[in-house]
Protein backbone atom coordinates (compact mmCIF):
# COMPACT_ATOMS: atom_id res chain seq x y z
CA UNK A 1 83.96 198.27 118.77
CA UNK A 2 83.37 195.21 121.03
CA UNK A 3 85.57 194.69 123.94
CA UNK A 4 87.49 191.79 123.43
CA UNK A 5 86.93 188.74 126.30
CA UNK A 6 89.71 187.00 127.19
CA UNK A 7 88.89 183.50 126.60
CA UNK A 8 89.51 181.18 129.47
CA UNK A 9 90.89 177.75 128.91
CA UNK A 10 89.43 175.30 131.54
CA UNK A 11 92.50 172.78 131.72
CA UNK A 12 94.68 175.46 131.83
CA UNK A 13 93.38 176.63 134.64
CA UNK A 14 92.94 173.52 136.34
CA UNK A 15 96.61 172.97 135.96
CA UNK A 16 97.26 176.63 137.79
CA UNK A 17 95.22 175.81 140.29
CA UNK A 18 96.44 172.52 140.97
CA UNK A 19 100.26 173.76 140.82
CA UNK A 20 99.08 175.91 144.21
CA UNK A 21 98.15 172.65 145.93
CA UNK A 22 100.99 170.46 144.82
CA UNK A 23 103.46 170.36 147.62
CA UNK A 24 107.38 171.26 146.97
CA UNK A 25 110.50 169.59 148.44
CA UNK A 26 110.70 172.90 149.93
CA UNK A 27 107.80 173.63 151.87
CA UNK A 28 107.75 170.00 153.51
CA UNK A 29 109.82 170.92 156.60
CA UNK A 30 107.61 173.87 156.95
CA UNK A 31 104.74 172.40 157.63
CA UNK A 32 106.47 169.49 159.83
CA UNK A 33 107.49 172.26 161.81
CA UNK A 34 103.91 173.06 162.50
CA UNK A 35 103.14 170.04 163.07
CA UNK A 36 105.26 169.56 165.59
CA UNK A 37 104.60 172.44 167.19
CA UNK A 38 100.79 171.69 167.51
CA UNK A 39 101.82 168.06 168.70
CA UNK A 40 103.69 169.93 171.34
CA UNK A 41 100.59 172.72 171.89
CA UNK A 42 98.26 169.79 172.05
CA UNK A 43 100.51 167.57 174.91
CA UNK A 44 101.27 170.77 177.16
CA UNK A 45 97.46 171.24 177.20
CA UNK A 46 97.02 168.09 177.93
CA UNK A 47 99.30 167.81 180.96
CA UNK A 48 98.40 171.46 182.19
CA UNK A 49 94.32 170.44 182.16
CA UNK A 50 94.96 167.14 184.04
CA UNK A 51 97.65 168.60 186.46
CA UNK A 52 95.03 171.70 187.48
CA UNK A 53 92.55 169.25 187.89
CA UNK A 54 94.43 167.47 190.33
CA UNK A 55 95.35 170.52 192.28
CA UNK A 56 92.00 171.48 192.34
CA UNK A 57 90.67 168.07 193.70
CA UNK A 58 93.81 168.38 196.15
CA UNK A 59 92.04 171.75 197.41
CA UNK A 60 88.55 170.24 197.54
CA UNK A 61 90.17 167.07 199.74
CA UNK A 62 91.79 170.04 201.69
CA UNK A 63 89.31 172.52 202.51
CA UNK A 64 86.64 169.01 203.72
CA UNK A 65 90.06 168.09 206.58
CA UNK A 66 89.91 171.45 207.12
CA UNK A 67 86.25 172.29 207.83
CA UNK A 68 86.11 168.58 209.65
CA UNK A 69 89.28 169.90 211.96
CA UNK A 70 87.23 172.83 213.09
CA UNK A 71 84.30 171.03 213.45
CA UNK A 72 85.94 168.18 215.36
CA UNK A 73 85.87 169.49 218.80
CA UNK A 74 82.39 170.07 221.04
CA UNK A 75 83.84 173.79 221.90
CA UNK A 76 84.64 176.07 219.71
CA UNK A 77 88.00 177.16 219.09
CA UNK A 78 88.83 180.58 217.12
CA UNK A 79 92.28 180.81 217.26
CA UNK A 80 92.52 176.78 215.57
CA UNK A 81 90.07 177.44 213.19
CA UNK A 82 91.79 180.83 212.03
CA UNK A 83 94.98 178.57 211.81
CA UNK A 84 93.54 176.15 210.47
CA UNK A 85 91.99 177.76 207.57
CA UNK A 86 95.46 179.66 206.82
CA UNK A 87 97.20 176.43 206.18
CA UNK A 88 94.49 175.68 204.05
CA UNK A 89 94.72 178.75 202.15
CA UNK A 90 98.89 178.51 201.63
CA UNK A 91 98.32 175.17 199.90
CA UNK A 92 95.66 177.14 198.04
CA UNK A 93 98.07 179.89 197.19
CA UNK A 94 100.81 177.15 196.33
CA UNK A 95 98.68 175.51 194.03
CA UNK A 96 97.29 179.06 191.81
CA UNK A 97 101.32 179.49 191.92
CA UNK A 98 101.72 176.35 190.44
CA UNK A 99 98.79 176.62 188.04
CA UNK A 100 100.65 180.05 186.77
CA UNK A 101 103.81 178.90 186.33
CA UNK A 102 102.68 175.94 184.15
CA UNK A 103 100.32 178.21 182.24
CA UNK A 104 103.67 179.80 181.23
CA UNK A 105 104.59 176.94 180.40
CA UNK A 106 101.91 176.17 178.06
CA UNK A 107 102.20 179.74 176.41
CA UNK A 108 105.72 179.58 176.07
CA UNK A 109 106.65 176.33 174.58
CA UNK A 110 104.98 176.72 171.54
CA UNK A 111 107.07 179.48 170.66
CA UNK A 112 109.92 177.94 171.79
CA UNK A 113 109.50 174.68 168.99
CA UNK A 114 108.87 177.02 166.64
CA UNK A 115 112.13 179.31 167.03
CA UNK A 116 113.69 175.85 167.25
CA UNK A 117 114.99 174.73 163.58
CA UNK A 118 113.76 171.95 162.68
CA UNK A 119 117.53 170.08 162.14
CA UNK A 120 117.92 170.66 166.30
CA UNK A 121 114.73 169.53 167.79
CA UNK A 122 114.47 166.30 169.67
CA UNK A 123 111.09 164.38 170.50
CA UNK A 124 110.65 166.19 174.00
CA UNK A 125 108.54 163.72 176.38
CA UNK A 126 105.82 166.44 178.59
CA UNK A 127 107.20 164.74 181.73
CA UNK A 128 110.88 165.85 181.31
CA UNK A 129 109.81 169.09 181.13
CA UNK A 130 109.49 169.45 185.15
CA UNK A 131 105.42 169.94 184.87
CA UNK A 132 105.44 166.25 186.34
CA UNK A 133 107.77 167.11 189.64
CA UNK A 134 106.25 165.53 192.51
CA UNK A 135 103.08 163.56 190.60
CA UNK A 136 102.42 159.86 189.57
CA UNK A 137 104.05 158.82 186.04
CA UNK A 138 101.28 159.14 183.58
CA UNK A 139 100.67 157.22 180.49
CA UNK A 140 102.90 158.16 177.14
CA UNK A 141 101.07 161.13 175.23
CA UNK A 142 100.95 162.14 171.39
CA UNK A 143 99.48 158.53 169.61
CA UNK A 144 99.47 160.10 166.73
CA UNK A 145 102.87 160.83 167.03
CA UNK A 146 103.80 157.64 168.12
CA UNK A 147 102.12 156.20 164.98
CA UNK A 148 103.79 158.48 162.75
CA UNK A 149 106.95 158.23 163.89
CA UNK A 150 106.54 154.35 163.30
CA UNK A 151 105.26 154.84 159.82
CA UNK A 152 108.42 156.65 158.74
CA UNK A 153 110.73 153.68 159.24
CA UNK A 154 111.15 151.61 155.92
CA UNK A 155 109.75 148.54 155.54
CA UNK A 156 111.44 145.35 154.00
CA UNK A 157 110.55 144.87 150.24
């Protein structure tokens, strides 16, 4: 006896395969949800990269007044120099403490849009988050959001 094959009908497959791409009412606020929360991901990058860089360049500016200070006078002097470069090195310490504490920042928020349910969350703005404290206002973040958001609205027919 011949094993039977099962015979395969082509457009009935296609149709089960298409049914696992067609989206359901119910899985669209899933996948806002992600989106949002990469949106989010994306803009606390963002600010964290250009914020390090800054305190970075603020070290670099730092440590040059700092090696000109010592090298400012004709005679040496230790006991400057020593306090001298531990000024410089607070700031330094001051700014890896700052670095950390917005790298938490970055780690954390992620999780913290995505515990959020989606019927609670509000657009967040990076700067009201406190990772701006103390710097110049920066231009608006998330385009794509922006252009999203202004896609939703209905249009006059």
């Amino acid at each position: 006896m011949a094993k039977d094959k099962p015979q395969t009908d082509m457009t009935d497959l296609a149709r089960q395969t298409q049914a696992l791409f067609n989206l359901n009412a119910a899985a669209k606020p899933q996948f806002e949800q992600v989106t949002k929360v990469q949106e989010g991901m994306l803009e606390q990058a963002e600010t964290f990269t250009r914020h390090w860089l800054e305190r970075r360049q603020e070290a670099l500016d730092t440590g040059l007044e700092a090696l000109n200070e010592i090298n400012s006078s004709d005679t040496p002097d230790p006991v400057a120099a020593i306090q001298t470069i531990a000024k410089w090195q607070r700031g330094s310490l001051e700014r890896l403490t700052e670095d950390f504490r917005e790298w938490m920042t970055v780690c954390l928020q992620p999780m913290q849009l995505a515990a959020t349910p989606q019927s609670e969350t509000k657009p967040a703005d990076a700067a009201s988050s406190g990772t701006d404290q103390g710097k110049a206002p920066s231009k608006p973040k998330g385009g794509a959001a922006a252009s999203r958001a202004k896609s939703d609205h209905a249009t006059p027919v």
